[in-house]
N, C-alpha and C. Protein backbone atom coordinates (compact mmCIF):
# COMPACT_ATOMS: atom_id res chain seq x y z
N UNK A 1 14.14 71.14 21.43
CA UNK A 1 13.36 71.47 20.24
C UNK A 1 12.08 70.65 20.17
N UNK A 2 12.17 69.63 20.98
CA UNK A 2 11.39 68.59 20.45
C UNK A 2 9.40 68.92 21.53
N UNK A 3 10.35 69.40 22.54
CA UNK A 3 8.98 70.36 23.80
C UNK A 3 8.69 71.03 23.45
N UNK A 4 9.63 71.84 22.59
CA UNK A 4 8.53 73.23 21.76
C UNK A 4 7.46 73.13 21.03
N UNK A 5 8.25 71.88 19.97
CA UNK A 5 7.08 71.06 19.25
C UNK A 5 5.79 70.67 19.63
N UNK A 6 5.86 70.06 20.82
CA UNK A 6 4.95 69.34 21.39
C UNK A 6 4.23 70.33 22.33
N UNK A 7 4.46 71.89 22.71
CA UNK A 7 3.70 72.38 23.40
C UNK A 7 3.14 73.39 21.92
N UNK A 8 4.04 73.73 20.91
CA UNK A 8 3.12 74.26 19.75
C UNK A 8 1.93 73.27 19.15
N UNK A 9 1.96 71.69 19.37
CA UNK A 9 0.79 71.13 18.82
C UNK A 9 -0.32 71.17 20.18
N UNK A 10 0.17 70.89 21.39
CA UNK A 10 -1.02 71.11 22.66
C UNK A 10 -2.06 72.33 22.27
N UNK A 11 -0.90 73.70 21.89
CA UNK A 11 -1.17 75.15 21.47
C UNK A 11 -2.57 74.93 20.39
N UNK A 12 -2.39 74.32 19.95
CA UNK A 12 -2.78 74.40 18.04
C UNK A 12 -4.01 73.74 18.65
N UNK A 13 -4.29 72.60 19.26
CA UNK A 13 -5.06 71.20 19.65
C UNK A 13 -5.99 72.16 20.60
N UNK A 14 -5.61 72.62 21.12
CA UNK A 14 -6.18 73.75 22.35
C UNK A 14 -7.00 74.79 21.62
N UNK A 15 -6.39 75.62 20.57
CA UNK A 15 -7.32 76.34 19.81
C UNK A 15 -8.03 75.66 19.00
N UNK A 16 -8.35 75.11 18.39
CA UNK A 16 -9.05 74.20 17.85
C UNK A 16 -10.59 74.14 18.51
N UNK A 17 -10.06 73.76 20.09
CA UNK A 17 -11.24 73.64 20.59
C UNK A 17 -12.10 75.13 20.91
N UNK A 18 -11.69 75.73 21.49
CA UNK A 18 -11.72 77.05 21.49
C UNK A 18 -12.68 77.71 20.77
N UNK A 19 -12.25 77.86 19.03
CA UNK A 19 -12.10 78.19 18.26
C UNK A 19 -14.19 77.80 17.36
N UNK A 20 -14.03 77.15 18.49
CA UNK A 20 -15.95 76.55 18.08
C UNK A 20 -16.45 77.41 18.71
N UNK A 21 -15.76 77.90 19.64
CA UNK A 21 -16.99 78.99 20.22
C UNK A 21 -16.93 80.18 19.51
N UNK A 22 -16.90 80.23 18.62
CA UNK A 22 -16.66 81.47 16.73
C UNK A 22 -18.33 81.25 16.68
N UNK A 23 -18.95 80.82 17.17
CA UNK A 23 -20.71 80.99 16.79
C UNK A 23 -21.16 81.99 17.30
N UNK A 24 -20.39 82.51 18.53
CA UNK A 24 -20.87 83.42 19.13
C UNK A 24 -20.45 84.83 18.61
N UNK A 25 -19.62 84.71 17.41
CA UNK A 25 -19.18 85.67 16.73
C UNK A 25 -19.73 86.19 15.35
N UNK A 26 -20.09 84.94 14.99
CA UNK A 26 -20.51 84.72 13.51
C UNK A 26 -21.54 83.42 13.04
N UNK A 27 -22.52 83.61 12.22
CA UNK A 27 -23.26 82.44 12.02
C UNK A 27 -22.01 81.49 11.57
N UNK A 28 -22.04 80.08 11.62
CA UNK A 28 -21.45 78.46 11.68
C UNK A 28 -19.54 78.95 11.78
N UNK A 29 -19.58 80.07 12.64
CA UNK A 29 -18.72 80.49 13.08
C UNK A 29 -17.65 78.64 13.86
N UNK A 30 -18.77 78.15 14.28
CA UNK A 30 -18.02 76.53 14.99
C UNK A 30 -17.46 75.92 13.90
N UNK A 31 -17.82 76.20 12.60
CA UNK A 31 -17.65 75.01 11.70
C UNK A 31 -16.02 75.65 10.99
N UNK A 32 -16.41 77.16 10.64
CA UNK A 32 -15.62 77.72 9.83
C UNK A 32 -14.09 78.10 10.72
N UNK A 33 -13.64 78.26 12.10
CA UNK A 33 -12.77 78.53 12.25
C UNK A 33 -11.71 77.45 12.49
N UNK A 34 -12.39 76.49 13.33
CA UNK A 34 -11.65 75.07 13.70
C UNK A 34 -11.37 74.44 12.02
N UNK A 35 -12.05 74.26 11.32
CA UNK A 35 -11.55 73.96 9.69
C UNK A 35 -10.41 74.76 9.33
N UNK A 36 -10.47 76.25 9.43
CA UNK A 36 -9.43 76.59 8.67
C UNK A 36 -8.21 76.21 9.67
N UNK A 37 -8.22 76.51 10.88
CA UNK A 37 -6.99 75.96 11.72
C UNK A 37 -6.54 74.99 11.46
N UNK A 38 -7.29 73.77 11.07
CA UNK A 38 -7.07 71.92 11.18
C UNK A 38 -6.60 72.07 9.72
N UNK A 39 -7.29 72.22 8.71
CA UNK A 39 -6.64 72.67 7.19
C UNK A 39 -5.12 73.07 7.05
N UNK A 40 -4.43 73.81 8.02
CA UNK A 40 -3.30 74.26 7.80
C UNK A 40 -2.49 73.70 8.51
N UNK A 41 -3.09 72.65 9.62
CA UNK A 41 -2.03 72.23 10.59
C UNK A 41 -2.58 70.53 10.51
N UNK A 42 -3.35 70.01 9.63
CA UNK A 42 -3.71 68.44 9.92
C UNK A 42 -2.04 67.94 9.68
N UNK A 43 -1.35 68.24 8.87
CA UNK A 43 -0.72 67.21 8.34
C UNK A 43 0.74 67.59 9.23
N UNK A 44 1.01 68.64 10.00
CA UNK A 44 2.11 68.64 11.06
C UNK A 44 2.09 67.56 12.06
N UNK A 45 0.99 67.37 12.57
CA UNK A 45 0.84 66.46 13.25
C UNK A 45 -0.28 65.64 13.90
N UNK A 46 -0.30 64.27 14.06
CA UNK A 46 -1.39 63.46 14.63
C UNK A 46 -1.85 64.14 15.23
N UNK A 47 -0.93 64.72 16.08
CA UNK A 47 -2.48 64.97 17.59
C UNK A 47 -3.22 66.15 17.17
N UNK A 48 -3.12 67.08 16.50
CA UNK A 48 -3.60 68.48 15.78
C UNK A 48 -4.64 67.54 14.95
N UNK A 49 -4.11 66.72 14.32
CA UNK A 49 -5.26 66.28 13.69
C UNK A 49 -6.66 65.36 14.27
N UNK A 50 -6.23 64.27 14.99
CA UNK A 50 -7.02 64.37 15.91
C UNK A 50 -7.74 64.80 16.85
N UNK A 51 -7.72 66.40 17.12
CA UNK A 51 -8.03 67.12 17.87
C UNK A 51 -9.10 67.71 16.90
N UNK A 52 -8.52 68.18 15.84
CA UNK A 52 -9.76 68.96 14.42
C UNK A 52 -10.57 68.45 14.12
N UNK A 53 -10.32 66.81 13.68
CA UNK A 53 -11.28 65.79 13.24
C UNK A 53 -12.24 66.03 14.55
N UNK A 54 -11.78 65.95 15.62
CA UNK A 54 -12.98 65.36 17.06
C UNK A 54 -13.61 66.98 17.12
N UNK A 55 -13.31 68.41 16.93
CA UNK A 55 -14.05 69.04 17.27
C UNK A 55 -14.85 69.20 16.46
N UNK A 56 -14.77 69.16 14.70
CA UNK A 56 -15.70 69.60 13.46
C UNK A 56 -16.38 68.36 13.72
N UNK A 57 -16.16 66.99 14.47
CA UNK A 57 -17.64 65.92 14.35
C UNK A 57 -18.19 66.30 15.43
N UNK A 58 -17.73 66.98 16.70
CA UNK A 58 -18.63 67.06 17.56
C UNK A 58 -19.59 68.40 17.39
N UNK A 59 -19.19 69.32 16.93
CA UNK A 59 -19.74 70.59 16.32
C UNK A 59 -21.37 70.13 15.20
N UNK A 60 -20.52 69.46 14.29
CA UNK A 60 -21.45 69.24 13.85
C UNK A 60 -22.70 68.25 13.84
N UNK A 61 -22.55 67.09 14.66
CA UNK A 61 -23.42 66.45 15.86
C UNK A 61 -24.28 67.22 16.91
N UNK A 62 -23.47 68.33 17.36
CA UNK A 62 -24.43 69.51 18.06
C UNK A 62 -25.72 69.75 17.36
N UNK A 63 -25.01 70.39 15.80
CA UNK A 63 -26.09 71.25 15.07
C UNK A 63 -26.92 69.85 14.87
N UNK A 64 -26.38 68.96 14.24
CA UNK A 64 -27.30 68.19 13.59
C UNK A 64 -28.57 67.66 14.62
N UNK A 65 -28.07 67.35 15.76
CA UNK A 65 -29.61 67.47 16.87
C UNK A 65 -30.01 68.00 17.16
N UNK A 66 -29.60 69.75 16.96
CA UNK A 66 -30.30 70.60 17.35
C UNK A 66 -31.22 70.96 16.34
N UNK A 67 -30.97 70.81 15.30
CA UNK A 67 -32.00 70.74 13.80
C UNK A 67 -32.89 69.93 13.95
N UNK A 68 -32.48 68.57 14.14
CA UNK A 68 -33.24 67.63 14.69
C UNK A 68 -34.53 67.80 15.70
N UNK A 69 -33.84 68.59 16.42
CA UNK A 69 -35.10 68.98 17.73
C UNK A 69 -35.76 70.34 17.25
N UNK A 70 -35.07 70.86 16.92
CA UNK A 70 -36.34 72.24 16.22
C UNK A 70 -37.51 71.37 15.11
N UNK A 71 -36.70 70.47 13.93
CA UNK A 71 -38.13 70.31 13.26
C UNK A 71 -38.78 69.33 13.64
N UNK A 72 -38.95 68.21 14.93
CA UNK A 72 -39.84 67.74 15.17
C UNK A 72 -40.47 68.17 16.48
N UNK A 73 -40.21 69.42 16.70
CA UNK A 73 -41.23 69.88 17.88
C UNK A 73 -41.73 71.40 16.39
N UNK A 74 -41.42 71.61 15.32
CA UNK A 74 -41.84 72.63 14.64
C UNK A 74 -43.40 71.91 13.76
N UNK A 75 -43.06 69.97 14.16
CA UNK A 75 -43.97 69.30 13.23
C UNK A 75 -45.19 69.36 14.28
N UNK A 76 -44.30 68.57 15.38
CA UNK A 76 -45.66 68.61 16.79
C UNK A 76 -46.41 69.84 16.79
N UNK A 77 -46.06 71.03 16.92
CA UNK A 77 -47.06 72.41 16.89
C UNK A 77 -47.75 72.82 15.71
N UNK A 78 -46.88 72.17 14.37
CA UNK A 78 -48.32 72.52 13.25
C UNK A 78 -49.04 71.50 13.41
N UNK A 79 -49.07 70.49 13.70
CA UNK A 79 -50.05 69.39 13.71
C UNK A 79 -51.14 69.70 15.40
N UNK A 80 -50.86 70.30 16.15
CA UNK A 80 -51.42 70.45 17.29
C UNK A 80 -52.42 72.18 17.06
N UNK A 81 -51.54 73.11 16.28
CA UNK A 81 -52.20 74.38 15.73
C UNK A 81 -53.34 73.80 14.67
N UNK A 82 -52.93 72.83 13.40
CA UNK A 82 -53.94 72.53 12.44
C UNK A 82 -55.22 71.83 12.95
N UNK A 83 -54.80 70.73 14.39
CA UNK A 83 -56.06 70.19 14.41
C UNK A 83 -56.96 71.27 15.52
N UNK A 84 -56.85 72.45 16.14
CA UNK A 84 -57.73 73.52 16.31
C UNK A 84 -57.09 74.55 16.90
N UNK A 85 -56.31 74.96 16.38
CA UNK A 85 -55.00 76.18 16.57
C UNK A 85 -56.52 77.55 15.85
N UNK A 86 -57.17 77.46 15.01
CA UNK A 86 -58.11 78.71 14.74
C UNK A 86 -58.65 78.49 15.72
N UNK A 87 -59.70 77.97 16.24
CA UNK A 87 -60.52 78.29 17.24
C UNK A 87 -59.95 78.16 18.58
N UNK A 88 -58.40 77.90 18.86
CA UNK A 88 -57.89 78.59 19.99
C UNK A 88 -58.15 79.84 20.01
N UNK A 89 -57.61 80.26 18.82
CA UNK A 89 -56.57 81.63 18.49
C UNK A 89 -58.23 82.64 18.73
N UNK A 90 -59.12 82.16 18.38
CA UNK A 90 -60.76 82.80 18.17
C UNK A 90 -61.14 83.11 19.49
N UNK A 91 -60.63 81.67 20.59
CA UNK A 91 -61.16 81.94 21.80
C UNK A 91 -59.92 82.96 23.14
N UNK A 92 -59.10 82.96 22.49
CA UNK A 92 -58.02 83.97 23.04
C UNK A 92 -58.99 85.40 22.79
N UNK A 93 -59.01 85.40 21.27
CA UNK A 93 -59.91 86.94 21.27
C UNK A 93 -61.10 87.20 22.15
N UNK A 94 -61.82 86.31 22.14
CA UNK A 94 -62.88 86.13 23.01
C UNK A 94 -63.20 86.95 24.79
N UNK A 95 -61.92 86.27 25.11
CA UNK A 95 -61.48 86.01 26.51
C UNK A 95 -61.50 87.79 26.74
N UNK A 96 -62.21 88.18 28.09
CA UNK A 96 -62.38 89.55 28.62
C UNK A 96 -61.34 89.21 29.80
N UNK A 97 -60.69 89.92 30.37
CA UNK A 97 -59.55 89.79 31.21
C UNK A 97 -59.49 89.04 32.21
N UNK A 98 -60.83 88.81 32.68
CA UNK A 98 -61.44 88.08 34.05
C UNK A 98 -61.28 86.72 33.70
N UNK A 99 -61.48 85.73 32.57
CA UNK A 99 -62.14 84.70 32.20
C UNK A 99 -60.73 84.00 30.99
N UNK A 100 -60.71 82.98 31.52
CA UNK A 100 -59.44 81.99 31.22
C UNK A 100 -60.51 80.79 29.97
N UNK A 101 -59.70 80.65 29.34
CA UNK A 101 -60.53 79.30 28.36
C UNK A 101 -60.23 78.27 29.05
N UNK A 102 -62.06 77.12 28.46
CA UNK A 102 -61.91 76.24 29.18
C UNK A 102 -61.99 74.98 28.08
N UNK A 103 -62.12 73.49 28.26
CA UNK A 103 -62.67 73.15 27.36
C UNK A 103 -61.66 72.03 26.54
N UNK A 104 -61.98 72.35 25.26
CA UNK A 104 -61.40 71.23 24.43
C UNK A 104 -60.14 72.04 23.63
N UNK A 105 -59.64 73.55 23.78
CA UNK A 105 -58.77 74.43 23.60
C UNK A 105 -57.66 74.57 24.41
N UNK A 106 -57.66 73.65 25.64
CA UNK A 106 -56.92 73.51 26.68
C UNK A 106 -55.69 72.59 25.97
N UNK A 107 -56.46 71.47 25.24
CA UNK A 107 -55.35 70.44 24.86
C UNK A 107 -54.35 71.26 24.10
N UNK A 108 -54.66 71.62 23.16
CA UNK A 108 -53.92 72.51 22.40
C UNK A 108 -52.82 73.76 23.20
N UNK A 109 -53.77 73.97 24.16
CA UNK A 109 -52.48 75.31 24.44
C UNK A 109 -51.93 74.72 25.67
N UNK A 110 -52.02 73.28 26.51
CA UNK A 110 -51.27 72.13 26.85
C UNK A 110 -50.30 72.05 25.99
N UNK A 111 -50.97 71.53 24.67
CA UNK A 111 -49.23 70.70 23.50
C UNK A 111 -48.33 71.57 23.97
N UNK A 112 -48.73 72.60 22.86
CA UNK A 112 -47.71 73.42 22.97
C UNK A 112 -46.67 74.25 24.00
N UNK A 113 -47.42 74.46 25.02
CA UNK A 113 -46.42 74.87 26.49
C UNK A 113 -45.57 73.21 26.66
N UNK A 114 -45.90 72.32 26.93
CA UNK A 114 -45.68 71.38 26.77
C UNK A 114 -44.23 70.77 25.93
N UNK A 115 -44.57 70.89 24.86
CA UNK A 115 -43.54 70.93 23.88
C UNK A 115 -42.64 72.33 23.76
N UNK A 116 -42.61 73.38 23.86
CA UNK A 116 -42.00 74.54 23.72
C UNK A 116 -40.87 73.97 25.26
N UNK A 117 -41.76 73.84 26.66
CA UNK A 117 -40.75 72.99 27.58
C UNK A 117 -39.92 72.06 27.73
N UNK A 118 -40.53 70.79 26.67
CA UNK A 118 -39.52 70.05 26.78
C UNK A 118 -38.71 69.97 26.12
N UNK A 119 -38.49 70.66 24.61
CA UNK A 119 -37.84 71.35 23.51
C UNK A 119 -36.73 71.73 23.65
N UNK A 120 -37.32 73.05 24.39
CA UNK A 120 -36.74 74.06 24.80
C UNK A 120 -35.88 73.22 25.97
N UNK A 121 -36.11 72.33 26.94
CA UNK A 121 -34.83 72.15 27.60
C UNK A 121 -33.79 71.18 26.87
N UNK A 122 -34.50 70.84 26.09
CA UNK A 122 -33.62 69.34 25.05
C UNK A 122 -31.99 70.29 24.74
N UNK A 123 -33.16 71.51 23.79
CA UNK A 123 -32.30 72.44 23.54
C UNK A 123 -31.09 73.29 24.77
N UNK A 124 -31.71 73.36 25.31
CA UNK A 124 -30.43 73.68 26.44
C UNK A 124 -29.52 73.19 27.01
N UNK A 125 -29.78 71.57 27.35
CA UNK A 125 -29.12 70.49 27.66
C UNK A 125 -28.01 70.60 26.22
N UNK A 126 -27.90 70.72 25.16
CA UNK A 126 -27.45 69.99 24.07
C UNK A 126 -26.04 71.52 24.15
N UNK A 127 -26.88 73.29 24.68
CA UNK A 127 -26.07 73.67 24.97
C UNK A 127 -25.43 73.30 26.13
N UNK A 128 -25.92 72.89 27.25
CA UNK A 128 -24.50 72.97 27.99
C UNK A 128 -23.80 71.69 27.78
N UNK A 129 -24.09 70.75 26.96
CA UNK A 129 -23.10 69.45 26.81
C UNK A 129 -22.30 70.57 25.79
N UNK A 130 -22.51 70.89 25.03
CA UNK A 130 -21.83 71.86 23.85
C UNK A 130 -20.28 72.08 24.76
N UNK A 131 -20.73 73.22 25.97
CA UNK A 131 -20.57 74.35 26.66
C UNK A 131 -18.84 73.14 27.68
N UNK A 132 -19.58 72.46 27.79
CA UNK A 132 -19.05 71.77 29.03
C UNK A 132 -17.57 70.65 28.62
N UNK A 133 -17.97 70.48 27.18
CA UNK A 133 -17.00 69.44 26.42
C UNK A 133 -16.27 70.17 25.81
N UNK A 134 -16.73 70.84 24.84
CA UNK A 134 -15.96 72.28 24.22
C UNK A 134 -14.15 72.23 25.18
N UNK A 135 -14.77 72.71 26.88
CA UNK A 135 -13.98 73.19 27.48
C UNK A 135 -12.96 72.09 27.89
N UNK A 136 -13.99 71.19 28.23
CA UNK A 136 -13.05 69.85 29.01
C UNK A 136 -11.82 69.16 27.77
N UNK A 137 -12.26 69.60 26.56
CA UNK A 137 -11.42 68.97 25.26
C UNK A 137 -10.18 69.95 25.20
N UNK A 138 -10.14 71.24 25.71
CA UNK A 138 -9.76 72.46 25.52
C UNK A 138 -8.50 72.10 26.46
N UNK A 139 -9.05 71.22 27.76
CA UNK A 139 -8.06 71.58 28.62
C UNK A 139 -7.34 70.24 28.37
N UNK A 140 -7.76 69.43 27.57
CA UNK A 140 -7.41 67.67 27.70
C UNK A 140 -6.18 68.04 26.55
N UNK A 141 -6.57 69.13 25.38
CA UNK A 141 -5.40 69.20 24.35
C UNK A 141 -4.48 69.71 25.32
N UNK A 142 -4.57 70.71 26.34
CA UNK A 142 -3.73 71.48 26.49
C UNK A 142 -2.82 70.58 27.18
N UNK A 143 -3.42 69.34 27.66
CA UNK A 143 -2.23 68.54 28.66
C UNK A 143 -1.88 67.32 27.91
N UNK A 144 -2.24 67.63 26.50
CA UNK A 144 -1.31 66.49 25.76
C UNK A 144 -2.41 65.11 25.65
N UNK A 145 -3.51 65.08 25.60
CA UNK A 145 -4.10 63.95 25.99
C UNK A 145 -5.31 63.78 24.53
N UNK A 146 -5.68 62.31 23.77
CA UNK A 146 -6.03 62.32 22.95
C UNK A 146 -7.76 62.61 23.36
N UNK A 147 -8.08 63.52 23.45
CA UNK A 147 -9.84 63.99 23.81
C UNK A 147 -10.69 62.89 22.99
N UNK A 148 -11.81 62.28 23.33
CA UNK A 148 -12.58 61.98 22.43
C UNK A 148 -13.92 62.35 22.77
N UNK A 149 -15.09 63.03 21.77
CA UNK A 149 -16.12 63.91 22.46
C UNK A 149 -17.46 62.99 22.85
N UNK A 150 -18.04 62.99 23.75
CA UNK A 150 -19.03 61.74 23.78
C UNK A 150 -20.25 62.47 22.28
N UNK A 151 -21.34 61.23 23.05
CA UNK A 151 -22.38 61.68 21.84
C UNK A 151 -22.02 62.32 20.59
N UNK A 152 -21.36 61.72 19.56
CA UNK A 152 -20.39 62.43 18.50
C UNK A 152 -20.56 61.46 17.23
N UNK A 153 -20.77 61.81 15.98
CA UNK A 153 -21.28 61.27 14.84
C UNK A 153 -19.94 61.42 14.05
N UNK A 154 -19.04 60.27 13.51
CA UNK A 154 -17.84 60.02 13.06
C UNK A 154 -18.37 60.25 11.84
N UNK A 155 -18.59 62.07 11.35
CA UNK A 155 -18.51 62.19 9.87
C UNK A 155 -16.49 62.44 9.86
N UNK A 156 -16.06 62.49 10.07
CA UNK A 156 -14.52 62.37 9.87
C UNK A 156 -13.54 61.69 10.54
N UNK A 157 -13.37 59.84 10.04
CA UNK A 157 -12.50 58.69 11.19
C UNK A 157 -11.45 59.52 11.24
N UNK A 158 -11.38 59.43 12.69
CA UNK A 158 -9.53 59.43 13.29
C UNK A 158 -8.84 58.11 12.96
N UNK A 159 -7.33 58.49 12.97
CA UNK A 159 -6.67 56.74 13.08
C UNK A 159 -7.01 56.23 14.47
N UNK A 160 -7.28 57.00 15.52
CA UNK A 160 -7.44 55.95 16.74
C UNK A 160 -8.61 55.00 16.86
N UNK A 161 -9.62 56.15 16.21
CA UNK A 161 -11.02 55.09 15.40
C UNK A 161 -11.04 54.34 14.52
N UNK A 162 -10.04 54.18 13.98
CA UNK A 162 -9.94 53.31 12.76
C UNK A 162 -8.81 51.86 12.70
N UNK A 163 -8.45 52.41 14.62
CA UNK A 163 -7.59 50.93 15.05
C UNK A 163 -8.83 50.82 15.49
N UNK A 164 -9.52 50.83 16.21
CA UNK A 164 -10.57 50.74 17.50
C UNK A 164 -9.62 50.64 18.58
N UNK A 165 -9.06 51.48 18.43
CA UNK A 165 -8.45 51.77 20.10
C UNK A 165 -9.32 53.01 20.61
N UNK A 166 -9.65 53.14 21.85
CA UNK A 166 -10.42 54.25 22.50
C UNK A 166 -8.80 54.77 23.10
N UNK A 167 -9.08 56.51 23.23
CA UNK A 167 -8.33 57.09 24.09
C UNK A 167 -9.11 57.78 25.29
């Protein structure tokens, strides 16, 4: 009785992780399905609960840098558009098919390729750490093992965080 137990909490610990990839189903689809799972099963057992706690902080550590990185590359491009984003935009019209802008309009449409690149890979990197832990936590519940997610913002202590024991 007692293996059943323990492969229904692996079960539970396993969806959990899973269960973040609900974004791809639904907007904060990550936030809303692993909650209601962990909600109904925190108090059966530690490791279910430790498993819920570690995916809703790592979920939401995702978003929170990914917010993070949209509005300070959203600040870098109005501040790079305001100081001569019109008379780019003037000399784009300008331009007859043959003839590329030259000049002091360069910096500007520099920033921005610039920043949209390195942004944009920040942003991709942040998916595949997402992509890559998600799974590796997925397979760590499934073999019984206490996951802990790197780069992860403790909006909800575990007890293993709250001995300072690492697992």
């Amino acid at each position: 009785m007692e293996n059943t137990l323990q492969n229904n909490h692996r079960n539970l610990a396993t969806c959990l992780h899973l269960l973040s990839f609900g974004k791809w189903l639904f907007p904060l689809g990550n936030f809303i399905l692993p909650i209601l799972l962990w909600m109904v099963n925190s108090k059966k057992s530690d490791f279910v609960d430790h498993h819920g706690k570690q995916v809703i902080n790592f979920q939401l550590s995702m978003t929170l840098y990914s917010i993070a990185l949209a509005v300070i590359a959203a600040i870098i491009l109005v501040v790079a558009f305001a100081s001569g984003g019109i008379e780019f935009l003037e000399g784009l019209d300008r331009m007859d098919g043959d003839e590329w802008m030259h000049g002091e309009h360069m910096g500007i449409f520099a920033t921005m390729i610039g920043v949209g690149i390195l942004f944009g890979g920040a942003l991709l990197l942040i998916g595949i750490v997402d992509l890559v832990y998600t799974i590796r936590g997925a397979m760590q519940a499934n073999d019984g093992v206490l996951f802990k997610y790197p780069l992860t913002v403790p909006f909800l202590s575990t007890k293993t965080e709250s001995n300072n024991t690492t697992t």
